[in-house]
Each structure stands twice: as C-alpha cells, then as structure tokens.
Protein backbone atom coordinates (compact mmCIF):
# COMPACT_ATOMS: atom_id res chain seq x y z
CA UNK A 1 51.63 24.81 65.07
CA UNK A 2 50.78 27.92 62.99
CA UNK A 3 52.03 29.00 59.60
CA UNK A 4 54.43 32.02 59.36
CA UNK A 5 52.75 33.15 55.75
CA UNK A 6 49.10 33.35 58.59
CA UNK A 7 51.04 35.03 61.88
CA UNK A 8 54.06 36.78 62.41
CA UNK A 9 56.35 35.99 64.63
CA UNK A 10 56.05 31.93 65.37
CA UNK A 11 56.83 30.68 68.59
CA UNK A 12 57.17 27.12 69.27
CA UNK A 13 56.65 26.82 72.65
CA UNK A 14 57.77 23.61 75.12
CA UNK A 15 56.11 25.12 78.14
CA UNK A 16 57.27 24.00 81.81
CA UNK A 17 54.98 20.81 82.31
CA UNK A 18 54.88 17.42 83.65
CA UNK A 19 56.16 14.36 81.19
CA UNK A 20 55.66 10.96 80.89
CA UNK A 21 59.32 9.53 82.87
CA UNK A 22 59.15 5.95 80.74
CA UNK A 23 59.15 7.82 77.00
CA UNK A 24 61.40 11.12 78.27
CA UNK A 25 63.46 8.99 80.39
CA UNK A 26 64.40 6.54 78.30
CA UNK A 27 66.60 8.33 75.59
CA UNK A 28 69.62 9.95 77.06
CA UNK A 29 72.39 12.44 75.72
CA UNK A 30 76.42 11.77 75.14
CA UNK A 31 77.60 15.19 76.17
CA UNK A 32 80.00 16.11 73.49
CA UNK A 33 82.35 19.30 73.42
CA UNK A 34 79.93 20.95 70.76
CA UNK A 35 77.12 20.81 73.15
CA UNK A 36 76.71 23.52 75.74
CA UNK A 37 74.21 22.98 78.54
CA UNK A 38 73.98 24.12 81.82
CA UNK A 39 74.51 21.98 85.21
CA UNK A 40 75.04 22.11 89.09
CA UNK A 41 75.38 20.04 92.41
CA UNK A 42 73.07 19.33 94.75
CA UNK A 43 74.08 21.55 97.53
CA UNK A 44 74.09 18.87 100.21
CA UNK A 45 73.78 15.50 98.38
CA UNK A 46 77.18 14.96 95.27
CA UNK A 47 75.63 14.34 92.50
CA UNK A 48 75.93 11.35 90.43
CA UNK A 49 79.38 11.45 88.12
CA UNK A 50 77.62 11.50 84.83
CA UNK A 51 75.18 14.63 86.13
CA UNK A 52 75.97 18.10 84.51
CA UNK A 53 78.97 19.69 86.34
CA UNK A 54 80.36 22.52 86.17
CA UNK A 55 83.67 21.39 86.09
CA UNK A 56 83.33 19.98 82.47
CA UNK A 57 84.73 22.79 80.40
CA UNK A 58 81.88 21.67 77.36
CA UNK A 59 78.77 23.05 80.21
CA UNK A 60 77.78 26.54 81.25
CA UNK A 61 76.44 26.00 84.64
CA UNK A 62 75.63 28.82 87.58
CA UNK A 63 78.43 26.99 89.42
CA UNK A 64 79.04 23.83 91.61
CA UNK A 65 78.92 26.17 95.18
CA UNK A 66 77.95 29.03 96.51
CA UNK A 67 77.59 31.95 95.48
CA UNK A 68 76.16 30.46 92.12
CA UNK A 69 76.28 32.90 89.44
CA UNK A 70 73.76 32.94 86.32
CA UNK A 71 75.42 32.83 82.98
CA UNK A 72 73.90 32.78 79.23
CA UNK A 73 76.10 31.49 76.22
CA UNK A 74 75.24 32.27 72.89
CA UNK A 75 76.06 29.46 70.19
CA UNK A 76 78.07 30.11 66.82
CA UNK A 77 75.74 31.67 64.17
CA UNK A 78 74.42 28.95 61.11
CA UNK A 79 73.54 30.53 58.09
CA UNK A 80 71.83 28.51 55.49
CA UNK A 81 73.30 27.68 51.71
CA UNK A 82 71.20 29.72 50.29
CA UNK A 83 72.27 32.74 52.58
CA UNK A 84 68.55 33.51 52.94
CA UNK A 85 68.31 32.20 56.68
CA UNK A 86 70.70 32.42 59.55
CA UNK A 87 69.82 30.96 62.77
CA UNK A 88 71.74 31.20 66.46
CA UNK A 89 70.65 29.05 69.90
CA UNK A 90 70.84 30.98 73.21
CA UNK A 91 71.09 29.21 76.70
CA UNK A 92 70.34 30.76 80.10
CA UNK A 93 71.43 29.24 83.31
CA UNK A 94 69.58 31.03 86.48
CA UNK A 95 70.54 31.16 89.95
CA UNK A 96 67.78 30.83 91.77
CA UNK A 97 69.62 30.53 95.37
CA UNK A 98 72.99 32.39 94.82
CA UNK A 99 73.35 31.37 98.68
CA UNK A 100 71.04 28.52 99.61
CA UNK A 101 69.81 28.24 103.02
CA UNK A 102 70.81 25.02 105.06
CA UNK A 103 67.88 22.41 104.32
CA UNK A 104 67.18 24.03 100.77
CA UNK A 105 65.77 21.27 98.74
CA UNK A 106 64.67 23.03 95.65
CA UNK A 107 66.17 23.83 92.36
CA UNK A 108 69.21 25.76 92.50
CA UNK A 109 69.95 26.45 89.09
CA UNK A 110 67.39 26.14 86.30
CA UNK A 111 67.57 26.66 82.25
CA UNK A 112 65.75 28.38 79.42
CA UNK A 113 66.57 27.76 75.71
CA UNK A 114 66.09 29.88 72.59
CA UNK A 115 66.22 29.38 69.08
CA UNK A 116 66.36 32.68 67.30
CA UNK A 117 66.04 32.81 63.24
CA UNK A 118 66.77 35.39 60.92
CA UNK A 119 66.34 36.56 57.59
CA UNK A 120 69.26 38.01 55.02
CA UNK A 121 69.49 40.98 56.95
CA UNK A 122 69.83 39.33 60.40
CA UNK A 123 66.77 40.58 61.75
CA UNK A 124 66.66 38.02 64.31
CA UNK A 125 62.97 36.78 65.77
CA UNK A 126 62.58 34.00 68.58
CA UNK A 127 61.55 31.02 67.22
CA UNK A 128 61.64 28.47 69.53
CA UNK A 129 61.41 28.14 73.71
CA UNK A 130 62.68 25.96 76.11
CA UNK A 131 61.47 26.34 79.60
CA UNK A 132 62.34 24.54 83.07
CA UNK A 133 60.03 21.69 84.14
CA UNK A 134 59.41 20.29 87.52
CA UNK A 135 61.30 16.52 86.53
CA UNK A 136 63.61 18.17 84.08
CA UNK A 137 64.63 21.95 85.20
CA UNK A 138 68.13 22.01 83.12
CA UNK A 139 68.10 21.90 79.26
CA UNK A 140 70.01 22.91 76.31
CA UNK A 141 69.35 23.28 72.75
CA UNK A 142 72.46 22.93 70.11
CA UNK A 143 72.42 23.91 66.15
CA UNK A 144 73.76 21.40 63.75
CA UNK A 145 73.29 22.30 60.38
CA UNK A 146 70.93 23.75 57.28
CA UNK A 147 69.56 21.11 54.89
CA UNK A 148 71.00 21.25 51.92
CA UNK A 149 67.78 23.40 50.09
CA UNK A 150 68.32 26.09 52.88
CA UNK A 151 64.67 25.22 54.11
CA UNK A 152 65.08 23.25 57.55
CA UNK A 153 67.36 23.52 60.75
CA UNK A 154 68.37 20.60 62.43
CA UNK A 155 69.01 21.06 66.38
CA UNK A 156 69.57 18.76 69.19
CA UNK A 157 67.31 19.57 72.29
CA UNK A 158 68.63 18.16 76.14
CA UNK A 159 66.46 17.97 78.85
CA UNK A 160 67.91 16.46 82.31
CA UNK A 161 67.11 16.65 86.25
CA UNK A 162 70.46 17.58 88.12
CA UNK A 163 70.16 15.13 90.38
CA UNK A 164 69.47 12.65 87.65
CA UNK A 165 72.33 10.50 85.68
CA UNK A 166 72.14 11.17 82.02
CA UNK A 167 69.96 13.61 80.09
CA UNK A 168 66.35 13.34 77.79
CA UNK A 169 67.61 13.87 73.91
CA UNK A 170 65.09 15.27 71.42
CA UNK A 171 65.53 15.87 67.38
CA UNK A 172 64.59 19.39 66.44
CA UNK A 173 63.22 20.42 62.81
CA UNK A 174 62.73 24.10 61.67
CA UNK A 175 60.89 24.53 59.02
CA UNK A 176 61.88 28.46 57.69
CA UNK A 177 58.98 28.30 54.92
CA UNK A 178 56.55 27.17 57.47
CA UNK A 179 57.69 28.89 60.57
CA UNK A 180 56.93 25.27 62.06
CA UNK A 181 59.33 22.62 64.57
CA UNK A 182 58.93 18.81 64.52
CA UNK A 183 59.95 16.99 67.43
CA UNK A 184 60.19 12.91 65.96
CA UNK A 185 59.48 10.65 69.07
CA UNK A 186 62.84 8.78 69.20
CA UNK A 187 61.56 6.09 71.77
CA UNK A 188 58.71 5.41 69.69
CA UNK A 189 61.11 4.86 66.67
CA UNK A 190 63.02 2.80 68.63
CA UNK A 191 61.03 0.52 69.55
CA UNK A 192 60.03 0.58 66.65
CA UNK A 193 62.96 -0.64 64.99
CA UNK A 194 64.06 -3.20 67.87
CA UNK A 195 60.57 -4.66 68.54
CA UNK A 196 61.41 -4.04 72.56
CA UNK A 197 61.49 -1.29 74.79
CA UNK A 198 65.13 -0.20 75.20
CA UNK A 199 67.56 3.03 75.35
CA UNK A 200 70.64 4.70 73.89
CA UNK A 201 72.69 7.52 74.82
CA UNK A 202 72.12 9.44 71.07
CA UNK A 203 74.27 12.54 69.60
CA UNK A 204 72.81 14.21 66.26
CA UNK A 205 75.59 14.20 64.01
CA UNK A 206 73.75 16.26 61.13
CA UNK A 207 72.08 15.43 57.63
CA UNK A 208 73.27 12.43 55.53
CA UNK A 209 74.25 12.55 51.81
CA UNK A 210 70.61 11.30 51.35
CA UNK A 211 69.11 14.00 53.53
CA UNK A 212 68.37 11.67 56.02
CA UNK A 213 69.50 12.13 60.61
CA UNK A 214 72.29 11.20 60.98
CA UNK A 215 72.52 9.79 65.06
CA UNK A 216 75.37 7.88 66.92
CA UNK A 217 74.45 5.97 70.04
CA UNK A 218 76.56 4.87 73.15
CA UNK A 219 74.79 1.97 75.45
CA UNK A 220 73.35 2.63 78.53
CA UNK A 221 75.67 2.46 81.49
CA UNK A 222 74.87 0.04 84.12
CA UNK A 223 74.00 3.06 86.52
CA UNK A 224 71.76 4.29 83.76
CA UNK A 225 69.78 1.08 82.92
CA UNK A 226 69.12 0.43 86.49
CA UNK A 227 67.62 4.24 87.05
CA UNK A 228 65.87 3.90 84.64
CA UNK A 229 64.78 0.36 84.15
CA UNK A 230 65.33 -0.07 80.73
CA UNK A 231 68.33 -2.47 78.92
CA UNK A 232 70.22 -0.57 75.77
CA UNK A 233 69.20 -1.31 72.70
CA UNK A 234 72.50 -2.49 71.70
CA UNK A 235 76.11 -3.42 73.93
CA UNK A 236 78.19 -1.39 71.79
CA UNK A 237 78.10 2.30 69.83
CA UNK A 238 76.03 2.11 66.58
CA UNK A 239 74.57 4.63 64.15
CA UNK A 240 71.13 5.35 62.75
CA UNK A 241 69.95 7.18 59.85
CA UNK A 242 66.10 8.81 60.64
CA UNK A 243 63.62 9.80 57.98
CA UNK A 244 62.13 12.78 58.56
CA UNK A 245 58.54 12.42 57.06
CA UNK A 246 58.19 8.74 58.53
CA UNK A 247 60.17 9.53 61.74
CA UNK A 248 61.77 5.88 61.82
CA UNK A 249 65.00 4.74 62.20
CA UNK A 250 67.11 2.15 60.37
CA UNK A 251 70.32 0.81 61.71
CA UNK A 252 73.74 1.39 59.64
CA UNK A 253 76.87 -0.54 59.39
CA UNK A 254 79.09 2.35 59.38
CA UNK A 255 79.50 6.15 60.27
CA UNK A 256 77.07 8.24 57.89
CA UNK A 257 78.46 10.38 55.27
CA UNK A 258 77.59 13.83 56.46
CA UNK A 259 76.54 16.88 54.28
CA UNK A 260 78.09 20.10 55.81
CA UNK A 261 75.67 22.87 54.56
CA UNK A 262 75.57 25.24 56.90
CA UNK A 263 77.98 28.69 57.10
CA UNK A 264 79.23 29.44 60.61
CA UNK A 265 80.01 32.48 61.69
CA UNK A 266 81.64 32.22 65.07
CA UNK A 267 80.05 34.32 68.04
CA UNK A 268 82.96 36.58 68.55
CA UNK A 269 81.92 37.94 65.28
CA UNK A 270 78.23 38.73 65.65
C-alpha cells in the first residue's frame, strides 16, 4: 500500500486472481436489504436457493434469463463527522452473454466494485477496486459508516460464485489520512477465537461505542457446511466485536451499541 501524502490518487487494487477456497470459502454473507450485489442463474442448471437471484428486490443482477441486461447501482453518499470526507460505493453488473448460446458454460454475468472518496468539495477519486475472479466472478462492496474522528471508512466487501450457495465476506478499512485499506483475515480471527476451524454467515453492523466492529453471525446452513466442509462456529446467531489494530475477535453477550457517525445523503440527491 502507498501513502496518499507520497502519490496521488491511491488505488487499492483486488485484482482478478485465484484464492485459497478453505480461507475465502469459509466465511459467508447474510444478504441483508442494505446490501446491494449483483446475481444470476445458471442458464441451464437452477441455481441453488440461497445463490444471488435476481428476484430478491435487495440484488442488482443482469437478470435471471435472456436477454440479460447490465446494470450499475450507485450506493447512498457517507460523509464523515467532520464533513471533511464523503465517500460513495459503485457496483457494476455485466452481461457478458445477453443471449447465451445452447451449451454456454461460462460466466454470464460478472461484477466490478468501486469505492470512490472525496474531499469537502466532492471531488470524487477512485479509491478502491473490485474485479471478477475465476472462483468468485460476482461481488459487491457496501458503506457502513465514518469512525467517529472522521479518519476511517468501514465497508463490507462480498465475493461469491453464482453457482455457489452463500457468499465470501471481507471487512474493509479506509484510511482517508493514509489513502490506505485493511482487509482483517476473519477466518484467521476465528479460529482464532474458537481454537477450531469453523464458519459463520457475518453482516458488519458498524463501529461500537468503543470504536471497535461491530459483526452479527447466522450459522451455517446444512447445505452450506456440507459445500464447504466446515461446521459453524456456533448453532445459533451471535455477535462479535473486532479490534482493528489486533484484528481479533471477542464474542459478546448481546447486540453492540452502535455509533452512527456518518451523514447520508441519499443518491437521488447527488
């Protein structure tokens, strides 16, 4: 990662490459209503019920048959306490095969995320890149809030196959006096924290009163933990608070207490 004070603009770039299925695999997204991705059905094969469809009225998705149409959403516009930062998140959804040919096997619809972040005067620069990979060619990226000091963005990153149940969850930290991301390793933490190998279905809910992640987690269905050979972590929904400079997690009795930092503009009014 570079500093912004050294070169201007800072990209953070998640280029299109091959991951490791047991660490990306093994933490998968709740879809709520706040969180727009983009989805589609195998043209031949149905895909499985908790795959990205474009029926769900929270995804953008190039359609679920032909002719599939590309579509890009904008997100609501975050401006931070301070009112010297305002960020937005961008998702594209291309159709590759508006028509598929009988046989096609390939990707039919594939993603690219943006973060873009601006300064008082909104002059927006991209700041962060999500491409398509070859095990994971949807994702989705989803602003939560401003810390409280104005300095860092929290965001929620999705990655998923289409043909895949569930959906890879990543934390995402902006650093505005940096121009730098960090991208805790959530499996890592957990296993941390349970002393196993194991999974959740995770949602960032925002900062905590302490500054701390707030996460919830559903368990793994049984669909899920067979695909993907791993048990859940825990039978029931839970909560976690993360620490940003240690990047571990500590189970909490109760929902966090949630700061609510951030001003939102809505898109309408950009």
């Amino acid at each position: 990662m570079f500093s912004a004070a050294k070169i201007a603009p800072v990209v953070f770039y998640n280029p299109a490459v091959l991951r490791d299925p047991c660490s990306r695999l093994a933490l998968l997204l709740t879809v709520a209503t706040s969180v727009f991705v983009a989805g589609q059905t195998n043209a031949q094969t149905p895909a499985p019920e908790n795959t990205p469809k474009s029926s769900d009225p929270a995804l953008v998705t190039c359609g679920d048959k032909p002719p599939y149409v590309s579509r890009t959403t904008r997100s609501d516009t975050f401006i931070a306490p301070d009112g010297k930062h305002r960020a937005y998140a961008e998702v594209e959804a291309t159709a590759l095969h508006p028509q598929p040919p009988a046989g096609h096997t390939g990707p039919i619809c594939v993603n690219n995320s943006r973060i873009f972040v601006g300064g008082e005067t909104g002059d927006y620069k991209i700041r962060f890149l999500q491409e398509p990979a070859d095990v994971e060619s949807g994702n989705s990226v989803r602003l939560v809030d401003w810390s409280s000091d104005g300095r860092r963005l929290l965001a929620e990153l999705v990655e998923w196959q289409y043909d895949q149940p569930g959906a890879t969850h990543s934390v995402l930290l902006y650093d505005a006096r940096n121009g730098t991301f960090q991208q805790p390793d959530l499996a890592r933490a957990l296993a941390k924290a349970f002393g196993r190998e194991c999974a959740v279905n995770f949602r960032v809910l925002g900062f905590g009163t302490k500054g701390t992640i707030a996460l919830e987690a559903q368990p793994l269905t049984p669909e899920e933990e067979e695909v993907q050979g791993v048990l859940s972590c825990s039978p029931k929904k839970s909560h976690f608070e993360m620490d940003r400079a240690t990047e571990t997690v500590v189970g909490v009795p109760d929902v966090p207490k949630l700061q609510h930092n951030a001003k939102v503009e809505g898109a309408q009014s950009k």
